[in-house]
C-alpha atoms as a PDB file:
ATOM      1  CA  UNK A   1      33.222   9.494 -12.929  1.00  0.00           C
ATOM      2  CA  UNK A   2      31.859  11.874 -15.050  1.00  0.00           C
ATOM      3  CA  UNK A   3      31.737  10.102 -18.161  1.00  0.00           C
ATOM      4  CA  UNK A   4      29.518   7.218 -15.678  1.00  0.00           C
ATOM      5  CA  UNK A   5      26.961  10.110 -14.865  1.00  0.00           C
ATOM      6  CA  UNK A   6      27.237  11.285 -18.013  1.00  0.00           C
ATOM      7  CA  UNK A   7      26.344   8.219 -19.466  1.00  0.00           C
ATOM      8  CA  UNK A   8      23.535   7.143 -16.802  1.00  0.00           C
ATOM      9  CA  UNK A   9      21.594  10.560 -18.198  1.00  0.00           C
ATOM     10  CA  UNK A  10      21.944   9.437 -21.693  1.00  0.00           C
ATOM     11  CA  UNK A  11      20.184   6.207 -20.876  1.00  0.00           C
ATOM     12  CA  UNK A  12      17.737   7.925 -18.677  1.00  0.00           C
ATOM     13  CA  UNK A  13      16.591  10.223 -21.499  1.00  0.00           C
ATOM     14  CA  UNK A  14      16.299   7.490 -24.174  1.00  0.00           C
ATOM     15  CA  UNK A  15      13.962   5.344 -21.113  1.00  0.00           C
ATOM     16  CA  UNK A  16      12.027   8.435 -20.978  1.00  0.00           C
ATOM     17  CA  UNK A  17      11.416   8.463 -24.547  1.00  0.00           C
ATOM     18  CA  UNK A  18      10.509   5.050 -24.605  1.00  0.00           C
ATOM     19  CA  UNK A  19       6.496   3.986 -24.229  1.00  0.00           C
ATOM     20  CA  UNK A  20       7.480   0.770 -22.316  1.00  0.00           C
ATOM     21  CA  UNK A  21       8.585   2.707 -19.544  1.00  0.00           C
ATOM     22  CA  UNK A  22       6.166   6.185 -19.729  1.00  0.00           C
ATOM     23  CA  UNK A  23       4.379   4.875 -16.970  1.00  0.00           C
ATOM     24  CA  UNK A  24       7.648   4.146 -14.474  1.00  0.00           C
ATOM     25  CA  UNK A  25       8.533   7.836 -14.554  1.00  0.00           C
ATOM     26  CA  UNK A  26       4.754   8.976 -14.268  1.00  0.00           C
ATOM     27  CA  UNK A  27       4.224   6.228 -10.928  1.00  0.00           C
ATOM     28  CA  UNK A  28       7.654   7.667  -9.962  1.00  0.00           C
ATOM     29  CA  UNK A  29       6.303  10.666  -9.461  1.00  0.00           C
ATOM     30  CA  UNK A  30       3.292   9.724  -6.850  1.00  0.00           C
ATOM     31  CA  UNK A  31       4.198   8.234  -3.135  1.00  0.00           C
ATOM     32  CA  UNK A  32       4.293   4.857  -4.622  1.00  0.00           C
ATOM     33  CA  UNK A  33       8.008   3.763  -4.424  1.00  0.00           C
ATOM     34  CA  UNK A  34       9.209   1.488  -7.543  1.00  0.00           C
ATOM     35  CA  UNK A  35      12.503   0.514  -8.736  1.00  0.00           C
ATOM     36  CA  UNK A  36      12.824   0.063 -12.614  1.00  0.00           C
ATOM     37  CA  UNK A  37      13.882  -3.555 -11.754  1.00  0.00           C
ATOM     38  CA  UNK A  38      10.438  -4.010 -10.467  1.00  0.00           C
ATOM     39  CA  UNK A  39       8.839  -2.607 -12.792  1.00  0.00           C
ATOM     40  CA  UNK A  40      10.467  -4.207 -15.612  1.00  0.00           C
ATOM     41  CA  UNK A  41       9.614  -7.671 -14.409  1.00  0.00           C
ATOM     42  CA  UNK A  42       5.810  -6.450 -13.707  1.00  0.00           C
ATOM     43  CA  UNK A  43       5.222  -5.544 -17.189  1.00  0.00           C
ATOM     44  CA  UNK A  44       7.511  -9.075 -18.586  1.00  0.00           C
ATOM     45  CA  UNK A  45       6.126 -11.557 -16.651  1.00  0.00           C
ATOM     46  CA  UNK A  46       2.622 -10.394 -14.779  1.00  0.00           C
ATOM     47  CA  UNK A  47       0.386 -12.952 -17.304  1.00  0.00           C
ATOM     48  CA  UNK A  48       2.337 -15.433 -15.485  1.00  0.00           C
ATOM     49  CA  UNK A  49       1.648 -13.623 -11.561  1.00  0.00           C
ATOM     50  CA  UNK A  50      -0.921 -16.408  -9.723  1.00  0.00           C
ATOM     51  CA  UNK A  51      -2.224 -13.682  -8.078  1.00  0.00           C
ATOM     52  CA  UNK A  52      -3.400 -10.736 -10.138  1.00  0.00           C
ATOM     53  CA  UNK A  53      -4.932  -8.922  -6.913  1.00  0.00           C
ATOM     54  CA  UNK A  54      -1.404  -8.159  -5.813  1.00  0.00           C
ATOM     55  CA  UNK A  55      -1.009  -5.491  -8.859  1.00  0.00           C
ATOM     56  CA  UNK A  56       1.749  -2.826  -6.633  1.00  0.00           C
ATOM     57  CA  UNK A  57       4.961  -3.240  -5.790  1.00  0.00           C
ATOM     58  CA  UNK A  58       5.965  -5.101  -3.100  1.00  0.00           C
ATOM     59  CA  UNK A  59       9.149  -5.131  -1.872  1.00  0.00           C
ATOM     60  CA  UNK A  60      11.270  -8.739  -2.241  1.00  0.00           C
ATOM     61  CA  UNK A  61      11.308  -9.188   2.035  1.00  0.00           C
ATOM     62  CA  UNK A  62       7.446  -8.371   2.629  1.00  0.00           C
ATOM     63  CA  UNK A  63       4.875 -10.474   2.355  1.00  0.00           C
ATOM     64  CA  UNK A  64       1.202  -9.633   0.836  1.00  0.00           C
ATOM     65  CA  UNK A  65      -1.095 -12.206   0.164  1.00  0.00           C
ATOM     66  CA  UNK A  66      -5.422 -12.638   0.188  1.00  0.00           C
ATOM     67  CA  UNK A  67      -8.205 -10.778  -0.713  1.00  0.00           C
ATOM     68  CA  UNK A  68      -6.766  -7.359  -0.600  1.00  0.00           C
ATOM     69  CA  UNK A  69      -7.808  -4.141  -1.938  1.00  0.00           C
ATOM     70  CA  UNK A  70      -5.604  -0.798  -2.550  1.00  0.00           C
ATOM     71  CA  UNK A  71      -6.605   2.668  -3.713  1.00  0.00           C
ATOM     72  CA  UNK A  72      -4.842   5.050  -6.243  1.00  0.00           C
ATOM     73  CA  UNK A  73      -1.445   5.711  -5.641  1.00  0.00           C
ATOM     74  CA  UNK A  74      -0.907   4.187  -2.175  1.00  0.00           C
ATOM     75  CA  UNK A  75       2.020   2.514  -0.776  1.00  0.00           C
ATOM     76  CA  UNK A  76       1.472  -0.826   0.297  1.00  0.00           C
ATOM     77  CA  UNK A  77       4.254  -3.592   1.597  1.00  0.00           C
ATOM     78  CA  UNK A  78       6.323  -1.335  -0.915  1.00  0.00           C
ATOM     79  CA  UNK A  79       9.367  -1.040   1.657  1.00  0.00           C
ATOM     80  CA  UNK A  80      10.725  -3.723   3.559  1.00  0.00           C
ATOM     81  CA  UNK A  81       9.675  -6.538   6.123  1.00  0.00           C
ATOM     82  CA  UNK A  82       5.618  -5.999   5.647  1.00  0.00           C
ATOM     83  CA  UNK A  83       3.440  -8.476   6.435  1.00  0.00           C
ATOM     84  CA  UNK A  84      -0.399  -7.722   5.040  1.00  0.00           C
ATOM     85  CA  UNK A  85      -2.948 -10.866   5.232  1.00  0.00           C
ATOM     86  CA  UNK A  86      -5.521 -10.869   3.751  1.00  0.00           C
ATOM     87  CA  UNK A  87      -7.642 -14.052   4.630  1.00  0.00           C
ATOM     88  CA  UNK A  88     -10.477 -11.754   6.128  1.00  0.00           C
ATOM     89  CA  UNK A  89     -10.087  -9.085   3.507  1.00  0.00           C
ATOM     90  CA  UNK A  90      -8.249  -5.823   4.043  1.00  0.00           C
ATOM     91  CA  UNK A  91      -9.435  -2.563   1.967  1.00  0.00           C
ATOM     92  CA  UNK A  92      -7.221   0.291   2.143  1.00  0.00           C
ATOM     93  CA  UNK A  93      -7.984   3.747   0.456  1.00  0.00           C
ATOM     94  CA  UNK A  94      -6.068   6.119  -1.844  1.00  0.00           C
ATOM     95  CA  UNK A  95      -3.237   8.301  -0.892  1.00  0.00           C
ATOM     96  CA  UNK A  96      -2.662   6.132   1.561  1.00  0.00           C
ATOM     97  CA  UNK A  97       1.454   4.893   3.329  1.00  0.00           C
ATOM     98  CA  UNK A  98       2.841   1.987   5.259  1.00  0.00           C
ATOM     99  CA  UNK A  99       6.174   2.505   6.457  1.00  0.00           C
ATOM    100  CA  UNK A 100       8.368  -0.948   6.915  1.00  0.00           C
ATOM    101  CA  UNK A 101       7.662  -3.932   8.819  1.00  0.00           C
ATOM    102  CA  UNK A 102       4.075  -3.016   9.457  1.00  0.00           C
ATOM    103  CA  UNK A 103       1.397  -6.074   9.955  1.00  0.00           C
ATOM    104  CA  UNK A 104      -2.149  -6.133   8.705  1.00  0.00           C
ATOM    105  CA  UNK A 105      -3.975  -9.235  10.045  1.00  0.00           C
ATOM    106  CA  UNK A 106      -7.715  -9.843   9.022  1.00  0.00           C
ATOM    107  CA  UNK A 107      -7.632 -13.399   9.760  1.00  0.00           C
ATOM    108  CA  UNK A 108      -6.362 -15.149  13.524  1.00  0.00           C
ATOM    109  CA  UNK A 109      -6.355 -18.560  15.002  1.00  0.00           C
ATOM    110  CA  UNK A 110      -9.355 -19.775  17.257  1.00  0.00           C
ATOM    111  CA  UNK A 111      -8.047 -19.223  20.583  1.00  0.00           C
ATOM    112  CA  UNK A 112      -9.543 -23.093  21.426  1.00  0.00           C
ATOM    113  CA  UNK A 113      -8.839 -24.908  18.063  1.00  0.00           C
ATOM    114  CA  UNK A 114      -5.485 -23.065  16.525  1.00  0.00           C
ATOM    115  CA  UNK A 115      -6.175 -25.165  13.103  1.00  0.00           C
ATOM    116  CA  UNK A 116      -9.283 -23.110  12.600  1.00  0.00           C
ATOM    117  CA  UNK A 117      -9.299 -19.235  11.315  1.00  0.00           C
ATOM    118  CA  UNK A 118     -11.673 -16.398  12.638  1.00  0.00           C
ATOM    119  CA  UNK A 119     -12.134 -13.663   9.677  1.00  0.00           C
ATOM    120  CA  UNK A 120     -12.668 -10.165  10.009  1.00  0.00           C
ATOM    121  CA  UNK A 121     -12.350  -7.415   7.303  1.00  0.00           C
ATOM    122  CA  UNK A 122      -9.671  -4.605   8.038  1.00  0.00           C
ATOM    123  CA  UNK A 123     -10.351  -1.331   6.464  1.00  0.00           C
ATOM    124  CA  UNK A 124      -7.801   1.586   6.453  1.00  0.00           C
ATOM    125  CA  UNK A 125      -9.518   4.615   4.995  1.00  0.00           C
ATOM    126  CA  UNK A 126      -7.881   7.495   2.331  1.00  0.00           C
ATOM    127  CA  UNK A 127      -4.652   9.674   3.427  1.00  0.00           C
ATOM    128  CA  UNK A 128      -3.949   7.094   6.313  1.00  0.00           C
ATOM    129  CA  UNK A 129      -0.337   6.756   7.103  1.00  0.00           C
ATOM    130  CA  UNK A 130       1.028   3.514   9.253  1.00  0.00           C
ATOM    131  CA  UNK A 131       4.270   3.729  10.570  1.00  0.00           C
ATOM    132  CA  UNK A 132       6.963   1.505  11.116  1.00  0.00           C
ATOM    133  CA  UNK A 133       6.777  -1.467  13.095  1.00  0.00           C
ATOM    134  CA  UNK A 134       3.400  -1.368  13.724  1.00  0.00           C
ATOM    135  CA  UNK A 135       0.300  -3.797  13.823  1.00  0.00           C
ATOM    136  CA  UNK A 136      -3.346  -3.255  13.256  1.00  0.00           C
ATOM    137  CA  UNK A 137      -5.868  -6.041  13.855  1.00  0.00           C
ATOM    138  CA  UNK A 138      -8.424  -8.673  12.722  1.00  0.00           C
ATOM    139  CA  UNK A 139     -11.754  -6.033  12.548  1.00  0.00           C
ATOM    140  CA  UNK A 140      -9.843  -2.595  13.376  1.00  0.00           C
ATOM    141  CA  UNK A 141     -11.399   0.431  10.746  1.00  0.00           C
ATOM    142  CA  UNK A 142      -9.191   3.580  10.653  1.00  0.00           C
ATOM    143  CA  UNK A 143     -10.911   6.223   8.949  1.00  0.00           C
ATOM    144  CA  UNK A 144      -9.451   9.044   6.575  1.00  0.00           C
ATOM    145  CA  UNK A 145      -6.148  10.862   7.733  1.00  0.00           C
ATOM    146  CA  UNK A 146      -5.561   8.760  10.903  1.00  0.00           C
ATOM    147  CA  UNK A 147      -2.099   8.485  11.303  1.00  0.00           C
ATOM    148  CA  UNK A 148      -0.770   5.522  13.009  1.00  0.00           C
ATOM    149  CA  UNK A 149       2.407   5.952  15.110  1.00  0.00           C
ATOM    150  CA  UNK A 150       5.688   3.970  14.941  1.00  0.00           C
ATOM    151  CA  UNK A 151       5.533   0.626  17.122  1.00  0.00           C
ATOM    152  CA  UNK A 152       1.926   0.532  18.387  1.00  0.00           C
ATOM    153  CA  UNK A 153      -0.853  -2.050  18.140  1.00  0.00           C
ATOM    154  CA  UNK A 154      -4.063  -1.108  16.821  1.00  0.00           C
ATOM    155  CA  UNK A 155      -6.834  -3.473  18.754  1.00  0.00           C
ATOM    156  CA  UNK A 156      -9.923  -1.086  17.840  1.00  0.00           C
ATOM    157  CA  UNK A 157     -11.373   0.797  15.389  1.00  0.00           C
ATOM    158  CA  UNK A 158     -10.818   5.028  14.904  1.00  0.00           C
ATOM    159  CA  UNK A 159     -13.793   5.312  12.432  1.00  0.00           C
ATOM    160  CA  UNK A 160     -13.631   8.930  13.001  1.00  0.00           C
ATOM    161  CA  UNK A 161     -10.238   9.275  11.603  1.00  0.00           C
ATOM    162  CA  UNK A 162      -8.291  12.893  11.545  1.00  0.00           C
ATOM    163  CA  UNK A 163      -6.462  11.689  14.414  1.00  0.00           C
ATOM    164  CA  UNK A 164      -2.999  10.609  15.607  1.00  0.00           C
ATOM    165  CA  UNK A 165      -3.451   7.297  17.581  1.00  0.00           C
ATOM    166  CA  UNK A 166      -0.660   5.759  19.463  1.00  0.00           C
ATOM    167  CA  UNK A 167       0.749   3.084  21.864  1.00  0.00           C
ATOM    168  CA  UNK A 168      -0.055  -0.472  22.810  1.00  0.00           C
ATOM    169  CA  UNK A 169      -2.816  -1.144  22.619  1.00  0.00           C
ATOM    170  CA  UNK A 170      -3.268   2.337  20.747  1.00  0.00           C
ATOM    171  CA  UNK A 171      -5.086   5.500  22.071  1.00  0.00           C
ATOM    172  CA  UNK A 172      -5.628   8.958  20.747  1.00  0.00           C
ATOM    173  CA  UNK A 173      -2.797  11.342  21.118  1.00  0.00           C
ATOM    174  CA  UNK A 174      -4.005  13.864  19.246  1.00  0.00           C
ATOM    175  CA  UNK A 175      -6.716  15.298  17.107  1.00  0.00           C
ATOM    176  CA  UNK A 176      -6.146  16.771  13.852  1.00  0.00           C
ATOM    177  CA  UNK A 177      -7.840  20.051  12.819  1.00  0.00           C
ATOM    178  CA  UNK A 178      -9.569  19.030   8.906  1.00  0.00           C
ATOM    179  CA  UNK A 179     -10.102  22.519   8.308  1.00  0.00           C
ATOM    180  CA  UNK A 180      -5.864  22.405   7.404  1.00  0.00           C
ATOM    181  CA  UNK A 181      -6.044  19.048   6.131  1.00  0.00           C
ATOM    182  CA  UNK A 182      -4.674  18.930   2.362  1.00  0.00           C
ATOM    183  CA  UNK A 183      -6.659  16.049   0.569  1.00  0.00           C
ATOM    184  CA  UNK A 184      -3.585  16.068  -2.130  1.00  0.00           C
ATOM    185  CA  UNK A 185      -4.398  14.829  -5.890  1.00  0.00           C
ATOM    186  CA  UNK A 186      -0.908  13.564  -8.094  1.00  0.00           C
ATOM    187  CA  UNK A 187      -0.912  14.602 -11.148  1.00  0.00           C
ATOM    188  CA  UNK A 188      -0.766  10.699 -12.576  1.00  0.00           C
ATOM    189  CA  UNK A 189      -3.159   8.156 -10.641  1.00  0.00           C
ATOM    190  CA  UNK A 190      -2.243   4.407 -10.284  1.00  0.00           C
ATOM    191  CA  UNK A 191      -3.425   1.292  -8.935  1.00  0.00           C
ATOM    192  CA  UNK A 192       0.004   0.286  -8.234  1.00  0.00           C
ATOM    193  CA  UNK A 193       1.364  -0.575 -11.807  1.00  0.00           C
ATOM    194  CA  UNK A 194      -2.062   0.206 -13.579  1.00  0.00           C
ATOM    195  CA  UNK A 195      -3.054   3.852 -14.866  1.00  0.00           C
ATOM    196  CA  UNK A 196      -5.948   4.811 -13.037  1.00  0.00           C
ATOM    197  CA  UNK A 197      -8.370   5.248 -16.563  1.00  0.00           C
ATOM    198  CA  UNK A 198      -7.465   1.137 -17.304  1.00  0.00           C
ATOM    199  CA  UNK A 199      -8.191  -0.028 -13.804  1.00  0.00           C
ATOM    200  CA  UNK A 200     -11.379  -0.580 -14.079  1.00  0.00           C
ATOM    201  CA  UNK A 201     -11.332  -3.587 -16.651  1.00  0.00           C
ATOM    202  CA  UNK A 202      -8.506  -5.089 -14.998  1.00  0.00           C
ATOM    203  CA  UNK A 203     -10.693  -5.071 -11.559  1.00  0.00           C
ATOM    204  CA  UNK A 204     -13.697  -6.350 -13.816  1.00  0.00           C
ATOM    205  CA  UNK A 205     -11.516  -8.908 -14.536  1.00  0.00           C
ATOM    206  CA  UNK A 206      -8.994 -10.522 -12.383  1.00  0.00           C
ATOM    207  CA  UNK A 207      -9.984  -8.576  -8.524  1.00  0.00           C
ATOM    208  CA  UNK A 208     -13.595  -8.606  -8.219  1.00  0.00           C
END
């Protein structure tokens, strides 16, 4: 047993060393939770990912798909069972947490012709936090620090944000005082798997 721990250090500290994997241990110190399986495969194979908007990790039973923008060092279908459409466009901010089997939907059927979509953007400001189990949407905004509790459905917008909303269909619960709000900064900033400073020439490039 101690010889296994022993020798899981040994290959942790030669990782460490190693400039294929400096940016694992940086992202694993942010919110942003990655496995070095994931990562691994990211950095193999993503010239061969269709998609190039999806550049986080997404865990293997959640589903993220469309037009879909994330800020630095968010968490984003990252744990399990999240499903995050993006047909109408969904923006989330920075700093921002989904907790699993939380729905995003920007895009739902015409009520009179279900083979027909009606779009509408989603945006989910910075700091935001989504818990489990819940669903916001086609149109909702949430602005900064609004903090969406387990199980409820968001059907409206909370552009004012420092606020705890609630419930189905989801209310206020409480208000949250900014002047103790901590607007947090990492010490390493990622768009998912990309270092904040290159971002901006992958965006150029494959998300705009």
């Amino acid at each position: 047993m101690l010889f296994k721990k022993r020798f899981k250090e040994l290959i942790k500290g030669f990782l460490k060393k190693s400039y294929f994997y400096r940016d694992y241990f940086r992202i694993q110190q942010t919110k942003i939770p990655v496995n070095i399986r994931q990562y691994t495969l990211y950095k193999l194979f993503y010239r061969f990912i269709k998609d190039k908007r999806i550049h986080w990790p997404v865990h293997k039973t959640s589903s993220v798909t469309g037009n879909i923008k994330v800020g630095v060092n968010s968490s984003v279908g990252a744990t399990q069972g999240c499903y995050i459409q993006g047909l109408g466009e969904v923006i989330i901010g920075s700093y921002t947490l989904f907790g699993p089997n939380v729905g995003i939907i920007s895009s739902n059927h015409n009520l009179y012709d279900y083979r027909e979509h009606s779009n509408n953007k989603v945006v989910i400001g910075d700091y935001c936090w989504v818990g489990m189990n819940s669903v916001i949407l086609p149109g909702v905004k949430l602005g900064n620090h609004t903090i969406v509790g387990a199980c409820s459905v968001v059907t409206k917008s909370f552009e004012e944000g420092y606020c705890i909303i609630a419930g189905n269909p989801a209310r206020v619960v409480k208000k949250l005082n900014p002047e103790q709000i901590i607007d947090y900064k990492d010490k390493y900033e990622y768009y998912g798997y990309i270092p904040k400073e290159k971002f901006k020439k992958y965006r150029e490039k494959y998300v705009d």
